[in-house]
N, C-alpha and C. Protein backbone atom coordinates (compact mmCIF):
# COMPACT_ATOMS: atom_id res chain seq x y z
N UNK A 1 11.93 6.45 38.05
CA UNK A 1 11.06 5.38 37.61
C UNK A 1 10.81 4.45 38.79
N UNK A 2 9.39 3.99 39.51
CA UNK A 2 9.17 3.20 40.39
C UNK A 2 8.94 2.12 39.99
N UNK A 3 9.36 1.44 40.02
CA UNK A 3 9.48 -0.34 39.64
C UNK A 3 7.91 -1.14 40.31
N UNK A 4 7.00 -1.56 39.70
CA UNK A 4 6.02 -2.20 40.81
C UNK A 4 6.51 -3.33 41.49
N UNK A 5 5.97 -3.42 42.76
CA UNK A 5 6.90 -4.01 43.96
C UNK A 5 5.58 -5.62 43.92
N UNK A 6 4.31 -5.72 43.51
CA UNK A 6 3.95 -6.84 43.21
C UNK A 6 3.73 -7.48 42.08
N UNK A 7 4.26 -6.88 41.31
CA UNK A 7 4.30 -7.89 39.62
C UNK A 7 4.94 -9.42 40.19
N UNK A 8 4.31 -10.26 39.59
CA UNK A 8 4.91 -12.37 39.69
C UNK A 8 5.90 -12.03 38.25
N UNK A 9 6.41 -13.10 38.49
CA UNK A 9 6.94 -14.22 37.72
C UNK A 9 6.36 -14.19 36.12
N UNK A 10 5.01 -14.98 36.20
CA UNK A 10 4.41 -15.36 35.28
C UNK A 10 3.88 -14.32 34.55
N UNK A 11 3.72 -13.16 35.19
CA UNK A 11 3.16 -12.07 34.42
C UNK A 11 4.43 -10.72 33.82
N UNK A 12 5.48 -11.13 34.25
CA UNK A 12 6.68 -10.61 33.52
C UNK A 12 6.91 -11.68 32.20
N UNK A 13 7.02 -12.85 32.95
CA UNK A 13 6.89 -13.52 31.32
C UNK A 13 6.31 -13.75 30.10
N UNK A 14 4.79 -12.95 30.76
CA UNK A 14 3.54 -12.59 29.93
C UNK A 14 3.85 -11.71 28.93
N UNK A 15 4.05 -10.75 29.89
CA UNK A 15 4.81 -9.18 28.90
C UNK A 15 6.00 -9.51 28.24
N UNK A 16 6.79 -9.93 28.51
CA UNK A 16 7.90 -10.23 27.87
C UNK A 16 7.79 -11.25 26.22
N UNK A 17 6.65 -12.23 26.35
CA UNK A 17 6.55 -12.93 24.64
C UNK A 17 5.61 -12.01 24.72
N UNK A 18 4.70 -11.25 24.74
CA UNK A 18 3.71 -10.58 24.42
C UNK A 18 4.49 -9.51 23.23
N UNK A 19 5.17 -8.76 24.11
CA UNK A 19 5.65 -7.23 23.21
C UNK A 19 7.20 -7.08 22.95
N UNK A 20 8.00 -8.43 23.50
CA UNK A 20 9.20 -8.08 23.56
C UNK A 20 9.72 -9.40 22.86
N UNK A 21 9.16 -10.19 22.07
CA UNK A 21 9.82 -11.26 21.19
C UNK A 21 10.14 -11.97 21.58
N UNK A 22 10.11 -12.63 23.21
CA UNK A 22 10.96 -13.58 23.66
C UNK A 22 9.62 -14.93 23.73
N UNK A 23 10.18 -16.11 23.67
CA UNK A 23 9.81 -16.86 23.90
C UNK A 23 9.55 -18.34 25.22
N UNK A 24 8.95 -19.11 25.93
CA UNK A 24 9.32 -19.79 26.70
C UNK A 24 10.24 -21.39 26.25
N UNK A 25 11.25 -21.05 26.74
CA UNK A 25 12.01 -22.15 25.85
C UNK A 25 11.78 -23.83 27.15
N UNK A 26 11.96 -23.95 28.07
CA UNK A 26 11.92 -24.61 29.48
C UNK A 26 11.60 -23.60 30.54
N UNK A 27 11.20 -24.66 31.57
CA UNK A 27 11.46 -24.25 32.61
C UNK A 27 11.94 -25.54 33.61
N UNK A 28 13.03 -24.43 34.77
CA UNK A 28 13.77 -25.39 35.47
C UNK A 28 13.75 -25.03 36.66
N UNK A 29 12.61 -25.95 37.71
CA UNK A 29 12.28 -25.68 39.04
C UNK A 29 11.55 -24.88 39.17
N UNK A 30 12.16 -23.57 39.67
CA UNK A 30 10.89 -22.11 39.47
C UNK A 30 11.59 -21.07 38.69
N UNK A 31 12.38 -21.49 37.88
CA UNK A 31 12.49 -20.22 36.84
C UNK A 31 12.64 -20.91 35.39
N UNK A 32 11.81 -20.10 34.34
CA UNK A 32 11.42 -19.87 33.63
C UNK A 32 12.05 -19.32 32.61
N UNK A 33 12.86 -20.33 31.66
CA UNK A 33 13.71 -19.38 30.33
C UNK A 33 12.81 -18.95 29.12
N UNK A 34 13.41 -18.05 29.06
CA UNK A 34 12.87 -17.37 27.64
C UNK A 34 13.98 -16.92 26.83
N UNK A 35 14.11 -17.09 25.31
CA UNK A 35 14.85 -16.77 24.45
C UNK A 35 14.25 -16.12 23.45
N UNK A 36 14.97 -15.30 22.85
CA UNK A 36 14.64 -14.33 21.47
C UNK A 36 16.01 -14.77 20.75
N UNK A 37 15.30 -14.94 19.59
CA UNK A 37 16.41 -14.48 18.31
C UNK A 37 16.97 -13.29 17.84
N UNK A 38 16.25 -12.21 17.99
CA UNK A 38 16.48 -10.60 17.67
C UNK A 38 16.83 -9.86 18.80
N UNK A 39 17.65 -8.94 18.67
CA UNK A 39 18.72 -8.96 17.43
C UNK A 39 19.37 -10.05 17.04
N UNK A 40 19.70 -10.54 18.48
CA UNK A 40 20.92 -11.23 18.22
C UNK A 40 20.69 -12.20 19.97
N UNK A 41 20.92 -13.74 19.39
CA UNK A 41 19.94 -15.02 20.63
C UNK A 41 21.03 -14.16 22.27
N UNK A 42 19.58 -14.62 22.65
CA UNK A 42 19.59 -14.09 24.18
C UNK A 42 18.62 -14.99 24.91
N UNK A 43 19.04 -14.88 26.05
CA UNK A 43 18.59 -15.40 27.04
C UNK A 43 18.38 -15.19 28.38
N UNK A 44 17.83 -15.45 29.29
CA UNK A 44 17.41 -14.97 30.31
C UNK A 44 16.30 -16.10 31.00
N UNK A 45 17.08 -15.57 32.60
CA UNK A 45 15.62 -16.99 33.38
C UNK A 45 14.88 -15.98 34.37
N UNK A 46 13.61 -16.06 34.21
CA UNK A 46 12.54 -15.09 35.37
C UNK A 46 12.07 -16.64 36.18
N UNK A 47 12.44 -15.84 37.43
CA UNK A 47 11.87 -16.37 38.94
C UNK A 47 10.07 -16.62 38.58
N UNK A 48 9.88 -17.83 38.77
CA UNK A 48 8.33 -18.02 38.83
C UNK A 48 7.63 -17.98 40.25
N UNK A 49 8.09 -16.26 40.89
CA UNK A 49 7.64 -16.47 42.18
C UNK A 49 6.25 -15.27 42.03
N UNK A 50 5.57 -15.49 43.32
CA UNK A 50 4.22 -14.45 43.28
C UNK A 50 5.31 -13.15 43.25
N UNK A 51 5.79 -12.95 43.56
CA UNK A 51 5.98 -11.20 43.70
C UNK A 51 7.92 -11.50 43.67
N UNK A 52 8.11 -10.65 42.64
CA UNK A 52 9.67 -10.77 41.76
C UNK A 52 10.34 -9.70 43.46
N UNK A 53 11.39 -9.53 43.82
CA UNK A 53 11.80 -8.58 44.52
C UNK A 53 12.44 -7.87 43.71
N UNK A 54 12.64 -6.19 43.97
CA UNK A 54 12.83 -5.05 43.05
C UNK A 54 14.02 -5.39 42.60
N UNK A 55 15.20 -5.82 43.36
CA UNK A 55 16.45 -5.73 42.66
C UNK A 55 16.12 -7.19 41.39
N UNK A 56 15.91 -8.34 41.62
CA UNK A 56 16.07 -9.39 40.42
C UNK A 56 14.85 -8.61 39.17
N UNK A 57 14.03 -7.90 39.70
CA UNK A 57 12.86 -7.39 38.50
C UNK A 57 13.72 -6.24 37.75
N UNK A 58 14.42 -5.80 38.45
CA UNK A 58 15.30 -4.25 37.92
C UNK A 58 16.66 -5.04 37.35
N UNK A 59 16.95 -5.92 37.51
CA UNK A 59 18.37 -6.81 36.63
C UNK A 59 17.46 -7.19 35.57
N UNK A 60 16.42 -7.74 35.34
CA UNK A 60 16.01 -8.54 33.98
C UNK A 60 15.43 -7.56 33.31
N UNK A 61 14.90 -6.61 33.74
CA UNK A 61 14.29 -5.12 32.90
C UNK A 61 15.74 -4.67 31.99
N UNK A 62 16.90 -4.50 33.07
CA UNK A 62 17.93 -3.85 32.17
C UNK A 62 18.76 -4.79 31.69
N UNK A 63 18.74 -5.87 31.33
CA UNK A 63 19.16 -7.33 30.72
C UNK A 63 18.38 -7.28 29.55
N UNK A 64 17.06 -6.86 29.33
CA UNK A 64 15.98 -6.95 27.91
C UNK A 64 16.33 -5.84 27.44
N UNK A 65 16.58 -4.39 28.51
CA UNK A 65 16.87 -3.32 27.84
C UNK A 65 17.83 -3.17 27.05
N UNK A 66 19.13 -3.75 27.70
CA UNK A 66 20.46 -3.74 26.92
C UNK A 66 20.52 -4.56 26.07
N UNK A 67 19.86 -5.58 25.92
CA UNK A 67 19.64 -6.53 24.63
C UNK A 67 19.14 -5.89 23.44
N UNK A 68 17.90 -5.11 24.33
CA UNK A 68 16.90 -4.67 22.78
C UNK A 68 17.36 -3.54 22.34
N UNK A 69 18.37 -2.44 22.96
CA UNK A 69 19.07 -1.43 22.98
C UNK A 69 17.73 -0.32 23.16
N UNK A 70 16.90 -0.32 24.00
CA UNK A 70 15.92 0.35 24.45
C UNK A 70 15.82 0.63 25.84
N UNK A 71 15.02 2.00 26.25
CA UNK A 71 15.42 2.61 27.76
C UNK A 71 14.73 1.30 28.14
N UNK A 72 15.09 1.33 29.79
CA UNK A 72 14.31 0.55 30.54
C UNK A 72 13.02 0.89 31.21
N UNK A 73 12.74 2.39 30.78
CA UNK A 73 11.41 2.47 31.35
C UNK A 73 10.11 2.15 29.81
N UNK A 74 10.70 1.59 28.46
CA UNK A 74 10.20 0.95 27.48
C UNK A 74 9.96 -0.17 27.55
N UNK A 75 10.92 -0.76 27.94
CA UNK A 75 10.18 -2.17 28.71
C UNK A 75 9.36 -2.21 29.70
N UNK A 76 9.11 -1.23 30.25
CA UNK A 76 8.50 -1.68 31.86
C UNK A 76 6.60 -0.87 31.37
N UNK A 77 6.95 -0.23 29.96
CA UNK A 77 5.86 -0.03 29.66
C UNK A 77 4.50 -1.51 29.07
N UNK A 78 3.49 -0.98 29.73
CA UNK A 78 2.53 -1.89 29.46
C UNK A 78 2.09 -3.03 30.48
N UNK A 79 3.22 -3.20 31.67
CA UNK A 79 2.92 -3.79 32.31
C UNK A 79 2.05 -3.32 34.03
């Protein structure tokens, strides 16, 4: 699975309340929390930078994955 190397910030957080339930709860400086209730409350902060670097984009992919108990190339669909 190739990870895209210019996805931002803002457009992971797009996808993420879009198809994945999470919501923007604050933001603090340049990252950006989002929380879901389902399954079970979670949380997570995305970097509000132009272009995420592969390793922090590949930790929060498998942080939603293991939350939502779904592969990580299900999340990375649509974006």
């Amino acid at each position: 699975m190739k990870l895209p190397r210019d996805l931002s910030g803002e457009d992971l957080v797009t996808h993420l309340r879009k198809y994945w339930g999470y919501e923007k709860v604050h933001q603090v400086g340049s990252h950006i929390i989002l929380q879901t209730p389902q399954p079970s409350p979670h949380r997570i902060a995305v970097p509000a930078h132009t272009a995420l670097r592969i390793g922090t984009l590949n930790a929060i992919l498998s942080a939603v994955a293991a939350h939502k108990n779904v592969a990580k190339e299900d999340v990375l669909k649509g974006l």
